[in-house]
C-alpha atoms as a PDB file:
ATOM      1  CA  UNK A   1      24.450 295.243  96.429  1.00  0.00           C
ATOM      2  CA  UNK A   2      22.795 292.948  98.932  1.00  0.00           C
ATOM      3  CA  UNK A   3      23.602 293.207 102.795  1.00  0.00           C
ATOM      4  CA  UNK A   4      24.199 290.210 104.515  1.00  0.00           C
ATOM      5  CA  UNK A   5      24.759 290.340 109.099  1.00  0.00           C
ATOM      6  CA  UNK A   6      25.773 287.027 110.057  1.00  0.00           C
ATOM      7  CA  UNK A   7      25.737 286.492 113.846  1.00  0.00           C
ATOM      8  CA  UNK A   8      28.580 283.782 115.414  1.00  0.00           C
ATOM      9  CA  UNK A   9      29.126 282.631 119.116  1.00  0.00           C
ATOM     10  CA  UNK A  10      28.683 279.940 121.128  1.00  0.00           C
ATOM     11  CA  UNK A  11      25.846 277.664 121.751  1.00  0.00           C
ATOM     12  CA  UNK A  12      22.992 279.207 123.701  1.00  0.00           C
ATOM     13  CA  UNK A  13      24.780 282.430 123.798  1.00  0.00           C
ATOM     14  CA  UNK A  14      21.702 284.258 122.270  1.00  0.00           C
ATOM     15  CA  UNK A  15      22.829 284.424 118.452  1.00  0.00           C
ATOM     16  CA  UNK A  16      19.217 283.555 117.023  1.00  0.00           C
ATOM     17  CA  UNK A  17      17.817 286.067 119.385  1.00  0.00           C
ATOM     18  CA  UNK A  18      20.243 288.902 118.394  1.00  0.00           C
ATOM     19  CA  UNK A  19      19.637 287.680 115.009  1.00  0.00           C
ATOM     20  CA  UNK A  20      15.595 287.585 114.698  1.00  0.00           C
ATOM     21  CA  UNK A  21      16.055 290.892 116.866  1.00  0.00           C
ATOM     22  CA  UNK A  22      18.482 292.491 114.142  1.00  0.00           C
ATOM     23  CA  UNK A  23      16.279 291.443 111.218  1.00  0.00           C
ATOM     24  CA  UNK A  24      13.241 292.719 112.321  1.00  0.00           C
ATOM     25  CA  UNK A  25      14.710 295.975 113.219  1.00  0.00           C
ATOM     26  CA  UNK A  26      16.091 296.786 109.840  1.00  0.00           C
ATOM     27  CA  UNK A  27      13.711 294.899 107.319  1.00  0.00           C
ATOM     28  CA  UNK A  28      15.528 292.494 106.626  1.00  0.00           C
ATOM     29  CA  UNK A  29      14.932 288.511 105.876  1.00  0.00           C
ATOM     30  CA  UNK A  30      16.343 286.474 108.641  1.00  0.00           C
ATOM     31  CA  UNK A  31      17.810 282.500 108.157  1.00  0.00           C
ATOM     32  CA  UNK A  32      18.447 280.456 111.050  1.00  0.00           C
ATOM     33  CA  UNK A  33      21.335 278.535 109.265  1.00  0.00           C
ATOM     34  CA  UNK A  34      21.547 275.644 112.238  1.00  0.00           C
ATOM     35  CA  UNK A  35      18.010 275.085 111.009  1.00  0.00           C
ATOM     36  CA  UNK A  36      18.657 274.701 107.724  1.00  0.00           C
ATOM     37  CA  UNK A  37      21.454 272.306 108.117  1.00  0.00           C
ATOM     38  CA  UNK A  38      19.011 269.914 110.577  1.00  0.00           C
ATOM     39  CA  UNK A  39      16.571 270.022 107.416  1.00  0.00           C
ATOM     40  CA  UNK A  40      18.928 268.899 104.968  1.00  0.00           C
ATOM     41  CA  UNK A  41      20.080 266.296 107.258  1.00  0.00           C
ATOM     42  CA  UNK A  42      17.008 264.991 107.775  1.00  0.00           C
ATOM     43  CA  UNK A  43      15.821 265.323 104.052  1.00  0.00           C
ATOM     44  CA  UNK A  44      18.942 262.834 103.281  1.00  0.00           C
ATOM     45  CA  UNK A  45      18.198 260.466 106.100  1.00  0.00           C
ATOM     46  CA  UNK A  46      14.133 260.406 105.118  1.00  0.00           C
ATOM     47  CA  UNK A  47      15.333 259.792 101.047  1.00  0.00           C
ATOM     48  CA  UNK A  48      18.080 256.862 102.514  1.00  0.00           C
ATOM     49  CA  UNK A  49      20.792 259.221 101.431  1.00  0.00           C
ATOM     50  CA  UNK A  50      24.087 258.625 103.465  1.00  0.00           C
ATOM     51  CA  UNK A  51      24.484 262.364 105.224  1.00  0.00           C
ATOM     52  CA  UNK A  52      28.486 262.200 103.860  1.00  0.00           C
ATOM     53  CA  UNK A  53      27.876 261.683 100.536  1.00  0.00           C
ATOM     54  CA  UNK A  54      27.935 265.043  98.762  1.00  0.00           C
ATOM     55  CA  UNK A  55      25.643 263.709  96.618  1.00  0.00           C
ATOM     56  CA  UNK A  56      23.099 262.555  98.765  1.00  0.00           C
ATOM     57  CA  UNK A  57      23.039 265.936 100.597  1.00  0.00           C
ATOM     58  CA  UNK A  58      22.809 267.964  98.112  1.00  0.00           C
ATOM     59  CA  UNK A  59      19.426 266.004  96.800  1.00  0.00           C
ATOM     60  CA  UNK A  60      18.105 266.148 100.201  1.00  0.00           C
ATOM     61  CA  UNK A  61      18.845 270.091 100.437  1.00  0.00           C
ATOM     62  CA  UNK A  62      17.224 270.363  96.919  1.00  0.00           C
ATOM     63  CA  UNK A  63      14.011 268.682  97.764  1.00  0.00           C
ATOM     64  CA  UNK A  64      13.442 271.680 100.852  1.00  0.00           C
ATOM     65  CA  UNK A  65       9.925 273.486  99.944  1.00  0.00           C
ATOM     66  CA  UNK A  66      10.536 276.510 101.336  1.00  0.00           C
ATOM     67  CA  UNK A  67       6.611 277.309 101.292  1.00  0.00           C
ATOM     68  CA  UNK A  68       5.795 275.181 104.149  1.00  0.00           C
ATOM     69  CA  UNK A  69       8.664 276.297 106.957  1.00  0.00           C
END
């Protein structure tokens, strides 16, 4: 079984802070989730997708290398 803390609040309230802070403290990975979403929107928009086809942004979430963020 996997553990999983996800961190919600309002903007600029200090979530990714608490998070990074959390992860480091316990070994665990940490995923900044509002920057995953800007890099699938923008992965769509570079390919000429339309960002409300499912489609679309599921190719442009699939072509994310990983190895270079």
């Amino acid at each position: 079984m996997s553990i999983v803390i996800a961190v919600d609040g309002t903007a600029a309230s200090g979530k990714g802070t608490l998070a990074k802070k959390l992860a480091a403290h316990f070994g665990f990975a940490h995923l900044d989730s509002g920057a995953l979403y800007r890099l699938s929107a923008f992965s769509v928009l570079k390919a000429k997708g339309d960002p409300k086809n499912e489609v679309d942004a599921l190719r442009g979430a699939q072509t994310i290398d990983f190895n270079l963020a």
